[in-house]
N, C-alpha and C. Protein backbone atom coordinates (compact mmCIF):
# COMPACT_ATOMS: atom_id res chain seq x y z
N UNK A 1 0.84 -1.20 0.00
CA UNK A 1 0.00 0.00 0.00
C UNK A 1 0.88 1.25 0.00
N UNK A 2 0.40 2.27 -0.38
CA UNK A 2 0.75 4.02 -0.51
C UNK A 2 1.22 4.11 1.16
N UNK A 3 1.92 4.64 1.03
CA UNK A 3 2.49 5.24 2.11
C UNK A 3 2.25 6.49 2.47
N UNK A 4 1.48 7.26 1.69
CA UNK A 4 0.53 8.32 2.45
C UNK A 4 -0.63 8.17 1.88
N UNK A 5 -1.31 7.67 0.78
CA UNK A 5 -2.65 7.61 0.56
C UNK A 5 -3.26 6.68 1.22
N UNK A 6 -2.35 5.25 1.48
CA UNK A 6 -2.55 4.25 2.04
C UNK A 6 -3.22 3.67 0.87
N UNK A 7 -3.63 4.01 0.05
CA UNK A 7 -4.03 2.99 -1.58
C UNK A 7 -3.41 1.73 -1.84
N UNK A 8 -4.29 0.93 -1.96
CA UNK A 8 -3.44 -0.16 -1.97
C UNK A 8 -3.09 -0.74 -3.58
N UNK A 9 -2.24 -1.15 -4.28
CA UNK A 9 -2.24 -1.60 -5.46
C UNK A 9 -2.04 -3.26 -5.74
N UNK A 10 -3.53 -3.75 -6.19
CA UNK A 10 -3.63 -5.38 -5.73
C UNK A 10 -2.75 -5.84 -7.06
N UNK A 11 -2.38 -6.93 -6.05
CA UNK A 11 -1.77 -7.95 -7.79
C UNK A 11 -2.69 -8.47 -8.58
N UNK A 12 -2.22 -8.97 -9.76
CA UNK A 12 -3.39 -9.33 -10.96
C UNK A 12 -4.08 -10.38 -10.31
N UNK A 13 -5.44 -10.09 -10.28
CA UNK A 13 -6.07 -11.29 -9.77
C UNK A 13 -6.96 -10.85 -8.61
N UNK A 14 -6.72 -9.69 -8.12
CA UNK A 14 -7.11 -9.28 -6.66
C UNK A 14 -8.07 -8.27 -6.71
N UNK A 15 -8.85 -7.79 -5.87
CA UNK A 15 -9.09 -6.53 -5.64
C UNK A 15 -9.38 -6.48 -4.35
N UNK A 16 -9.83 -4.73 -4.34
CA UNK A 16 -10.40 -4.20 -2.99
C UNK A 16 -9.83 -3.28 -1.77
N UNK A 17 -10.14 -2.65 -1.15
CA UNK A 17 -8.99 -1.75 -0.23
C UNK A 17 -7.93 -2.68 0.22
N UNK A 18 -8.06 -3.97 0.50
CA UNK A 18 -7.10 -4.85 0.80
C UNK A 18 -6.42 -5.36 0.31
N UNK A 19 -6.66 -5.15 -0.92
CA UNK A 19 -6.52 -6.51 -1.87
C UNK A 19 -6.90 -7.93 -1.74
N UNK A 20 -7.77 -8.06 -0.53
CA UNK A 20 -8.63 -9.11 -0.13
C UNK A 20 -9.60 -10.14 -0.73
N UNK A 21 -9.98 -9.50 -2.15
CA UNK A 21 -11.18 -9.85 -2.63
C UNK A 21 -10.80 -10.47 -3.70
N UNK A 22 -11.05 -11.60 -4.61
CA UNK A 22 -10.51 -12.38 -5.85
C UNK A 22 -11.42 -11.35 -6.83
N UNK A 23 -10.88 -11.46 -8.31
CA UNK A 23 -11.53 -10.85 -9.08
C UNK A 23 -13.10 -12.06 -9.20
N UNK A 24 -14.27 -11.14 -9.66
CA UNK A 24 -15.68 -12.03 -9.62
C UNK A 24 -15.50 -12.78 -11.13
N UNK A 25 -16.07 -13.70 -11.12
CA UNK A 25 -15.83 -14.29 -12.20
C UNK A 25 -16.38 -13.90 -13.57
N UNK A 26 -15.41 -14.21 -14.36
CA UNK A 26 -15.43 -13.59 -16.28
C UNK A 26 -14.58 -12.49 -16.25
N UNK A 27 -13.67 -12.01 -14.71
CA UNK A 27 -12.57 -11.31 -14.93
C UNK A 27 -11.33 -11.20 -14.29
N UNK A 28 -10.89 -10.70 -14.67
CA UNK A 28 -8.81 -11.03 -14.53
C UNK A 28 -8.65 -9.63 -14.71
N UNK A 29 -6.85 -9.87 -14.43
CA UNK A 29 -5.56 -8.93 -14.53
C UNK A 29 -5.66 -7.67 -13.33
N UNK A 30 -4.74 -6.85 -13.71
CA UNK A 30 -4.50 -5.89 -12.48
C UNK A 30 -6.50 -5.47 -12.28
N UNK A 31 -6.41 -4.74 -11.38
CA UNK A 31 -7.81 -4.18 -10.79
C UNK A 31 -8.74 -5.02 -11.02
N UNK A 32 -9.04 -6.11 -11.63
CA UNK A 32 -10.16 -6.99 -12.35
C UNK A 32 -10.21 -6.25 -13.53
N UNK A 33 -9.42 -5.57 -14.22
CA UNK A 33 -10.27 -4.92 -15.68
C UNK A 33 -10.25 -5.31 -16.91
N UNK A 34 -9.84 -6.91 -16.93
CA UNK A 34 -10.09 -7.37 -18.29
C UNK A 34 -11.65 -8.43 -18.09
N UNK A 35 -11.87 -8.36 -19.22
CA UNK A 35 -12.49 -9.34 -19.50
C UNK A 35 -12.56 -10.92 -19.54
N UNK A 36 -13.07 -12.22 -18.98
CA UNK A 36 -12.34 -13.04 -20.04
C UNK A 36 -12.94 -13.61 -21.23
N UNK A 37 -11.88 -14.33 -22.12
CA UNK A 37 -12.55 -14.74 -23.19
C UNK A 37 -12.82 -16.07 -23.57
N UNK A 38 -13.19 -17.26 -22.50
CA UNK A 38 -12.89 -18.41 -22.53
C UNK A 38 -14.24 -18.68 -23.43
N UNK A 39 -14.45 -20.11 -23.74
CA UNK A 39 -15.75 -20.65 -24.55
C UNK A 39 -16.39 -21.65 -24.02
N UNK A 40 -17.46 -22.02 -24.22
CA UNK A 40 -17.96 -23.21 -24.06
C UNK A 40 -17.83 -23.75 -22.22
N UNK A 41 -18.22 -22.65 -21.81
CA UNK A 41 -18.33 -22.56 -20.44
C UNK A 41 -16.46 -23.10 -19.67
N UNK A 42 -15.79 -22.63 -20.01
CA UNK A 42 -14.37 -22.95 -19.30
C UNK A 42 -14.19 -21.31 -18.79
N UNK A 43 -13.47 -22.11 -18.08
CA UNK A 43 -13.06 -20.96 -16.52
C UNK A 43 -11.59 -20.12 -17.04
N UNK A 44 -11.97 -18.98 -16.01
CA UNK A 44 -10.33 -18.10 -16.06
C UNK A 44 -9.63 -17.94 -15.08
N UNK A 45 -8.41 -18.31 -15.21
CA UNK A 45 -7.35 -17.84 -14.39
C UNK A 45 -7.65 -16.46 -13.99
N UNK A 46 -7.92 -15.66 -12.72
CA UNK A 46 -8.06 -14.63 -12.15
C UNK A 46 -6.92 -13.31 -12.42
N UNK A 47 -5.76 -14.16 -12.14
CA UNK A 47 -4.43 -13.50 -12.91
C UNK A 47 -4.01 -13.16 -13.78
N UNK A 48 -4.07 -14.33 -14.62
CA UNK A 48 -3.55 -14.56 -16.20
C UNK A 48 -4.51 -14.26 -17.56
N UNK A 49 -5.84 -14.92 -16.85
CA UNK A 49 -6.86 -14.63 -17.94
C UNK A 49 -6.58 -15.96 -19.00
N UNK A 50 -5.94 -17.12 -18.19
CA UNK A 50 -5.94 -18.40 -19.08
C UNK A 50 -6.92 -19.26 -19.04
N UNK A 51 -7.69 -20.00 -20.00
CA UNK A 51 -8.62 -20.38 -19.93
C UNK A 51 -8.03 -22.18 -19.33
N UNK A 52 -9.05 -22.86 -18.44
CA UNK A 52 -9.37 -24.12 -17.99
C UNK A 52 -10.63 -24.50 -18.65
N UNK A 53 -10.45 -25.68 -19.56
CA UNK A 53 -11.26 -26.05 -20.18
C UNK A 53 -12.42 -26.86 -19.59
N UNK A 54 -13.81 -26.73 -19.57
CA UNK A 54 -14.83 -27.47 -19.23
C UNK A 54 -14.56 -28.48 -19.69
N UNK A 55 -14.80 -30.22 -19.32
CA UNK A 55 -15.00 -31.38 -18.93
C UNK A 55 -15.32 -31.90 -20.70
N UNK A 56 -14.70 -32.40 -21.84
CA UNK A 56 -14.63 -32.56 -23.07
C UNK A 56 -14.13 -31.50 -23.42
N UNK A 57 -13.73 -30.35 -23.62
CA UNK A 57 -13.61 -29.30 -24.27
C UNK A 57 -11.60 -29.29 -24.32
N UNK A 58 -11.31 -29.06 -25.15
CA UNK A 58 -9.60 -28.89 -25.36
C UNK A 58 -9.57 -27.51 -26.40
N UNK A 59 -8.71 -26.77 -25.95
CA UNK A 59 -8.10 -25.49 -27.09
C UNK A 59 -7.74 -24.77 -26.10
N UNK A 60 -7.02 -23.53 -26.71
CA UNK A 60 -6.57 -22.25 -25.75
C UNK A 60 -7.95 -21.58 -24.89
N UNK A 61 -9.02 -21.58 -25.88
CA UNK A 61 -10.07 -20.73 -25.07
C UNK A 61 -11.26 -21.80 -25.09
């Protein structure tokens, strides 16, 4: 955190005055402000924004 604002700056993946809070899901990277772009219902890495493929499903997204 800021050392006089006390602002805190979360790592990718995080948010919140604490950085306490995971990004909500369908988003990633610093502050939560990307989007993600996975398909066919597969999940995102909070951080990275890499997709985990739903249960049959194989590819990048």
């Amino acid at each position: 955190c800021h050392h006089i604002t006390g602002e805190c700056s979360c790592p990718p993946g995080w948010m919140g005055m604490v950085c306490g809070q995971p990004c909500p899901e369908g988003r990633y990277g610093k502050n939560c402000s990307q989007e993600c772009q996975c398909h066919n219902g597969g999940s995102c890495d909070s951080a990275t924004g890499h997709c985990h493929c739903s249960p049959g499903f194989t590819g990048e997204r």
